[in-house]
Protein backbone atom coordinates (compact mmCIF):
# COMPACT_ATOMS: atom_id res chain seq x y z
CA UNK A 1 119.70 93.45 90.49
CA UNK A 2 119.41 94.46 93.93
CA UNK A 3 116.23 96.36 93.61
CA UNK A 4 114.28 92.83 92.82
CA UNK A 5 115.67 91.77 96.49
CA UNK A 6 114.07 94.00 99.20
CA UNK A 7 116.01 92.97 101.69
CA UNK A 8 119.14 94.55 99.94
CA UNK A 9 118.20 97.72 99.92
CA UNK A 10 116.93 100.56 102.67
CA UNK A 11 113.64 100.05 103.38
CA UNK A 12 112.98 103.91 101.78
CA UNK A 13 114.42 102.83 98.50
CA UNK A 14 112.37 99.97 97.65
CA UNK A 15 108.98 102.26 99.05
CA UNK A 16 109.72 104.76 96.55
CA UNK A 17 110.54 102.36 93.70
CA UNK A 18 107.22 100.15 93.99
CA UNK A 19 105.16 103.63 94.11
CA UNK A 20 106.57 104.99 90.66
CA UNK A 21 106.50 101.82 89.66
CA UNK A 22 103.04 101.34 90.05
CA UNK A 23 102.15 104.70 89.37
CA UNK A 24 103.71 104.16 85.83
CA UNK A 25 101.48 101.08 85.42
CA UNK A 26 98.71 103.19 85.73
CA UNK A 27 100.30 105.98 83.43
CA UNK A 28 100.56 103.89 80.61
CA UNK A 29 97.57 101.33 80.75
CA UNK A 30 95.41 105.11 81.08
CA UNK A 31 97.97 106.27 78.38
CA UNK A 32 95.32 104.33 75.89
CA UNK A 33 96.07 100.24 76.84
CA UNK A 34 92.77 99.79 77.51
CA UNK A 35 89.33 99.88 76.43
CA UNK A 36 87.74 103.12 77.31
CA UNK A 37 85.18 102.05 79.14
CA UNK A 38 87.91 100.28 81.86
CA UNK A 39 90.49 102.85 83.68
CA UNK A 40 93.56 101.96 86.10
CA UNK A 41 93.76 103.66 89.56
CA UNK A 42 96.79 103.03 91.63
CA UNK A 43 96.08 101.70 95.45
């Protein structure tokens, strides 16, 4: 898959991906993954 290559795609592209990507991290470890006492905050 091109996306896993960054060097195939405009620089844009991959910047967008990696933010939702991480963002969605965040959404679902908050979304109840973890122990309430621990949250996830993306960078």
């Amino acid at each position: 898959m091109p996306m896993h290559d960054w060097t195939k795609v405009a620089a844009g592209i991959f910047h967008a991906f990696h933010h939702r990507w991480i963002s969605a991290l965040s959404d679902a470890l908050n979304g109840g993954k973890l122990s309430p006492d621990h949250f996830a905050l993306p960078e």
